[in-house]
C-alpha atoms as a PDB file:
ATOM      1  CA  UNK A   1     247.781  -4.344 231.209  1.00  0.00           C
ATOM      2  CA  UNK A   2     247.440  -0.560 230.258  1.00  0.00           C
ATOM      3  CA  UNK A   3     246.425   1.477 231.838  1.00  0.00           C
ATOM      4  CA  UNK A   4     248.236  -0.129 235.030  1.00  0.00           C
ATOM      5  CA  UNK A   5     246.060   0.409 238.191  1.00  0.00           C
ATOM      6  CA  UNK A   6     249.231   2.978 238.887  1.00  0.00           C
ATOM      7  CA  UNK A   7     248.424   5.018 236.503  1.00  0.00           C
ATOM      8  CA  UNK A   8     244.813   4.933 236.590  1.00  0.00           C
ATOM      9  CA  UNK A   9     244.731   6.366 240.004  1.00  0.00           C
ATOM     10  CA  UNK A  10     247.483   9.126 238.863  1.00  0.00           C
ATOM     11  CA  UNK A  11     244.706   9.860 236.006  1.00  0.00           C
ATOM     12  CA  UNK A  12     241.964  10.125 239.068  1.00  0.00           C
ATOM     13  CA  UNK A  13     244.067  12.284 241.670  1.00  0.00           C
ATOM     14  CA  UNK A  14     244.582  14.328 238.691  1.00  0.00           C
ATOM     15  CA  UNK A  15     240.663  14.532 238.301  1.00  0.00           C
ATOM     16  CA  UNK A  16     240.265  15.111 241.749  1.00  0.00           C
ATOM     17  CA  UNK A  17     243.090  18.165 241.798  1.00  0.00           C
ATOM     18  CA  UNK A  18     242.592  19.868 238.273  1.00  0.00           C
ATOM     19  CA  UNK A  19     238.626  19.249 237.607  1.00  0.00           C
ATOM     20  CA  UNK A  20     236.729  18.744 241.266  1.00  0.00           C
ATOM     21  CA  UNK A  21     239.221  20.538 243.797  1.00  0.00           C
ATOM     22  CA  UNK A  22     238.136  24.085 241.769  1.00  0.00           C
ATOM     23  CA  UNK A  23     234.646  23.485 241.576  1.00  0.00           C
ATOM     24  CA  UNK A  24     234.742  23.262 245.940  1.00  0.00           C
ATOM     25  CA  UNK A  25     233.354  25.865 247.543  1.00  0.00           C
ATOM     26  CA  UNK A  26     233.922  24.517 251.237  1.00  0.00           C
ATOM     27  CA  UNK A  27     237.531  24.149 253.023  1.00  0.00           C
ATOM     28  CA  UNK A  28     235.958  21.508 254.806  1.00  0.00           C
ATOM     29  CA  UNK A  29     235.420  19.591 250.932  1.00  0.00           C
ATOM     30  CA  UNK A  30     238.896  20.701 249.881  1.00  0.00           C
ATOM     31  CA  UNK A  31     240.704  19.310 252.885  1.00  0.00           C
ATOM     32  CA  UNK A  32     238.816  16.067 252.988  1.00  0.00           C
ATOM     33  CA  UNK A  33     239.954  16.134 248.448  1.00  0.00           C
ATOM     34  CA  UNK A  34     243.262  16.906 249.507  1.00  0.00           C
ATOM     35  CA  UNK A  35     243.324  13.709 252.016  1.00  0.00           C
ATOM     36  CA  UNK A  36     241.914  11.419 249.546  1.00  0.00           C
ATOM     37  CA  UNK A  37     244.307  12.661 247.226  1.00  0.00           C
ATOM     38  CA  UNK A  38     247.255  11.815 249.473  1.00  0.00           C
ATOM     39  CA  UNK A  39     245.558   8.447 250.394  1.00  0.00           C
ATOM     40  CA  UNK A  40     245.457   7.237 246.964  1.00  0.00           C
ATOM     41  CA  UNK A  41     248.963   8.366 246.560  1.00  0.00           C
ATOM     42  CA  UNK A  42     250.292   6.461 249.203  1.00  0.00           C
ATOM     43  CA  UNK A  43     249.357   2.828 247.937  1.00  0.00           C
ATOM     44  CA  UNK A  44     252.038   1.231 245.458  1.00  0.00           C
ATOM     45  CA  UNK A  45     248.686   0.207 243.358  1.00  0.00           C
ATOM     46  CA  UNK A  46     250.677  -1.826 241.239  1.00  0.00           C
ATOM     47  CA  UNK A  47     251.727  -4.390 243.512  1.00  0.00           C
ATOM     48  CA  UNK A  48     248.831  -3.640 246.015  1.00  0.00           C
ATOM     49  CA  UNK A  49     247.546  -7.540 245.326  1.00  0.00           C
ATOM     50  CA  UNK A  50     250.743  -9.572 244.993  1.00  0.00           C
ATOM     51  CA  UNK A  51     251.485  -8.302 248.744  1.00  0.00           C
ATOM     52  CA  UNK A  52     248.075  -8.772 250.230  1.00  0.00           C
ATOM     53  CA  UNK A  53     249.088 -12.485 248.890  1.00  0.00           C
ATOM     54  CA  UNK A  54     252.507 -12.629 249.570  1.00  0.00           C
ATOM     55  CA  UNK A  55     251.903 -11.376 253.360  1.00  0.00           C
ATOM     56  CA  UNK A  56     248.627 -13.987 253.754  1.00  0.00           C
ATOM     57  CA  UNK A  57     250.614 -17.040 252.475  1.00  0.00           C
ATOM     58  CA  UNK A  58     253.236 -15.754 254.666  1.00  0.00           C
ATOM     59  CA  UNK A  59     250.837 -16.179 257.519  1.00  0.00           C
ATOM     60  CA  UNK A  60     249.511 -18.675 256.918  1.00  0.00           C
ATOM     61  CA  UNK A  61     252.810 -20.684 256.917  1.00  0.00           C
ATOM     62  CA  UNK A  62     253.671 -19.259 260.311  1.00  0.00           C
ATOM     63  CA  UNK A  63     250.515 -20.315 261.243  1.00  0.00           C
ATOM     64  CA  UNK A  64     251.339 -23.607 260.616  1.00  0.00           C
ATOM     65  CA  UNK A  65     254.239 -23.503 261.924  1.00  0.00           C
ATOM     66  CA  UNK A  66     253.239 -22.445 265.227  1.00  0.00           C
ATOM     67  CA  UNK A  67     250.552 -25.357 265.006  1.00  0.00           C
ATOM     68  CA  UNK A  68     253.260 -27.746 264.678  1.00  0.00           C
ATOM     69  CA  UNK A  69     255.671 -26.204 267.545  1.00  0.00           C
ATOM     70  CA  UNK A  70     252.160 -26.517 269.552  1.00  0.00           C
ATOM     71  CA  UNK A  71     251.260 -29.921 268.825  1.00  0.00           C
ATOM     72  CA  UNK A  72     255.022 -31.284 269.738  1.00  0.00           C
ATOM     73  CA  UNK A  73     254.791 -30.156 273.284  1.00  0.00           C
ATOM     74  CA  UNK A  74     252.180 -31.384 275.814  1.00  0.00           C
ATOM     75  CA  UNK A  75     252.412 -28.586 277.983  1.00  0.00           C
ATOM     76  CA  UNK A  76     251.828 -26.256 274.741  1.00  0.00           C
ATOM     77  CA  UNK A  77     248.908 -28.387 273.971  1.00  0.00           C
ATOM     78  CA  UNK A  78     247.573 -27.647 277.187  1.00  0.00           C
ATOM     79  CA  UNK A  79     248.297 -24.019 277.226  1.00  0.00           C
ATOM     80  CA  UNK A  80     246.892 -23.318 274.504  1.00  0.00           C
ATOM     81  CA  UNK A  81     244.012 -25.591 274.077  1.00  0.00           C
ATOM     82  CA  UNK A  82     241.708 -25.049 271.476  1.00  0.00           C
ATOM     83  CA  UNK A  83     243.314 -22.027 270.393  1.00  0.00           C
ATOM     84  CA  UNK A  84     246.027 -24.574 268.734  1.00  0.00           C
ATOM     85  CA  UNK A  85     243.509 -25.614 266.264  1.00  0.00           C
ATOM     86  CA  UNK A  86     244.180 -23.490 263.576  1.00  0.00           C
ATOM     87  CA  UNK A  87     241.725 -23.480 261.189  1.00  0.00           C
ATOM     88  CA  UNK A  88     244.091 -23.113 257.957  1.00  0.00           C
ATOM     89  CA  UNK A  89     242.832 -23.453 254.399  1.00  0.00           C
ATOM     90  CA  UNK A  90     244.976 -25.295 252.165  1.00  0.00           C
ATOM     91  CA  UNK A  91     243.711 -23.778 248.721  1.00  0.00           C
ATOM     92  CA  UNK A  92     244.580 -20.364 247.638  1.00  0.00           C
ATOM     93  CA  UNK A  93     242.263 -17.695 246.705  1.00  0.00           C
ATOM     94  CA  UNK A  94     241.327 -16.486 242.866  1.00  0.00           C
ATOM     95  CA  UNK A  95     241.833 -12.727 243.115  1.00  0.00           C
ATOM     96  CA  UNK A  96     242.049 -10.161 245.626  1.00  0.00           C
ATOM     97  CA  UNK A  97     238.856 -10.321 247.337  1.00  0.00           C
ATOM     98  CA  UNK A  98     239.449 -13.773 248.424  1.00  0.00           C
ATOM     99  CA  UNK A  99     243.387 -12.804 249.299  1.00  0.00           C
ATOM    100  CA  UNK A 100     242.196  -9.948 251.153  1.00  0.00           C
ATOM    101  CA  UNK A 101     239.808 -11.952 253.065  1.00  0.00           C
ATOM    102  CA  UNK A 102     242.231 -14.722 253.710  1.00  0.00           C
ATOM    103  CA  UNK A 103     244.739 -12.193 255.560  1.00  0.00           C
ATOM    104  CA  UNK A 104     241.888 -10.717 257.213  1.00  0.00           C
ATOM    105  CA  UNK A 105     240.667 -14.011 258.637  1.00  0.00           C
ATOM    106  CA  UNK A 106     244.683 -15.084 259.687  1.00  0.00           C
ATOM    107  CA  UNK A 107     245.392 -11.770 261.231  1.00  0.00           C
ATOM    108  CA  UNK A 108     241.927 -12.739 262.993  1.00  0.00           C
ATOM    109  CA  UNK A 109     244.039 -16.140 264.095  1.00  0.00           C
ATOM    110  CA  UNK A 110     246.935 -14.141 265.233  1.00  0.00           C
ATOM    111  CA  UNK A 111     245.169 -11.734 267.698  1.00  0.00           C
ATOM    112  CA  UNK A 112     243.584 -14.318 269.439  1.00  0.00           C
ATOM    113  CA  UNK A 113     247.093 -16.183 270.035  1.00  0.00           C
ATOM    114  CA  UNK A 114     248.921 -13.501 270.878  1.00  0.00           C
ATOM    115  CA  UNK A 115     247.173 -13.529 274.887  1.00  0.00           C
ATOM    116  CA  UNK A 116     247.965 -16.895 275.153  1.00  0.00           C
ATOM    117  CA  UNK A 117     251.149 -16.790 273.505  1.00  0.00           C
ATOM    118  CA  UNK A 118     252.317 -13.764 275.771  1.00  0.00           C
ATOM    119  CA  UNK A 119     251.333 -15.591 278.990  1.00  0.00           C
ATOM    120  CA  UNK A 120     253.096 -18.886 277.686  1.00  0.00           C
ATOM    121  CA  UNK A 121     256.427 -16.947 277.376  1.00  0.00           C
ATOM    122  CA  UNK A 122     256.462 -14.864 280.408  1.00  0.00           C
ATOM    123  CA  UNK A 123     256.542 -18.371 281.922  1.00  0.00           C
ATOM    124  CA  UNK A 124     258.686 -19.926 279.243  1.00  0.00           C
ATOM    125  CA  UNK A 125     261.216 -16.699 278.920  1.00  0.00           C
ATOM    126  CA  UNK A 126     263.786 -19.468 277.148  1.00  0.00           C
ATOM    127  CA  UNK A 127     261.805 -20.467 274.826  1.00  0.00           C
ATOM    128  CA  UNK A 128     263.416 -18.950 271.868  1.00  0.00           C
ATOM    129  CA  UNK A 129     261.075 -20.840 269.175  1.00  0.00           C
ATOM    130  CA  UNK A 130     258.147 -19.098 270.870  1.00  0.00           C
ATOM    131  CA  UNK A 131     259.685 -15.915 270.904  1.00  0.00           C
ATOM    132  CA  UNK A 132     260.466 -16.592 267.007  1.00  0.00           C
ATOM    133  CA  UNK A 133     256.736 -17.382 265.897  1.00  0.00           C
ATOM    134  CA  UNK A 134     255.380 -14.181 268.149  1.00  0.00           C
ATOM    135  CA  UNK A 135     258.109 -11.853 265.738  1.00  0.00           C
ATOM    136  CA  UNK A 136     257.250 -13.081 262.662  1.00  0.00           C
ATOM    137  CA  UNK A 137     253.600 -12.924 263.280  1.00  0.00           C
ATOM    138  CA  UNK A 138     253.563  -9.840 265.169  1.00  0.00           C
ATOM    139  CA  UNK A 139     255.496  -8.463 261.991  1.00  0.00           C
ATOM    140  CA  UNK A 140     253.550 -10.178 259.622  1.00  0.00           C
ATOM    141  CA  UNK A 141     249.754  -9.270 261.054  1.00  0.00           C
ATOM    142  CA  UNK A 142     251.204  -5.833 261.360  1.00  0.00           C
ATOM    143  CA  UNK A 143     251.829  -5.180 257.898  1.00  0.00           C
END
């Protein structure tokens, strides 16, 4: 695809610098430009949907994971009640709304565990498969 969405935003910062930026009359306008400019510069645009999708199928298998390390302990099952019912979709979305929406909603998931999940291994300190699922989502939700 050409333009790539890369270079279409290098085309609009460009805009924004050479055509907009001289017309401004306020510093308050030019410093809020010069922040959008950096903004825009700061997202690898290319590859701006293949990691929204990487990082929610990501979650979403860690997700399940931590379903399954749930569901094969009683005590877990307890714990965590219904916050162990993970409401996972097994389809995949058609472009980067839906991806977007899909980490949104599993990130969603992963803040409500993470209570639970803290006060299951302060009282579980060994449990080194809990401690494994809270890193990789931590990491995961975080980025």
């Amino acid at each position: 695809m050409r333009p790539t969405p890369a270079e279409l935003i290098t085309h609009v910062r460009r805009v924004l610098r050479d055509v907009v930026e001289p017309e401004l009359t306020s510093e308050y306008a030019r410093a809020r430009l010069t922040e959008v400019r950096a903004v825009l510069a700061q997202v690898d645009w290319d590859n701006a949907g293949l990691q929204v999708r990487s990082t929610a199928t990501a979650l979403r298998e860690t997700l399940a994971e931590f379903r399954v390390w749930v569901d094969a302990d009683e005590r877990r099952q307890v714990h965590f009640g219904p916050s162990a019912s993970l409401d996972l979709l097994d389809t995949d979305a058609a472009d980067f709304a839906g991806w977007n929406e899909l980490h949104a909603r599993y990130t969603g998931i992963v803040v409500s565990l993470i209570d639970p999940l803290e006060d299951w291994l302060r009282a579980n300190p060994d449990d080194k498969d809990g401690l494994d699922l809270r890193r990789q989502l931590l990491t995961l939700s975080a980025g």
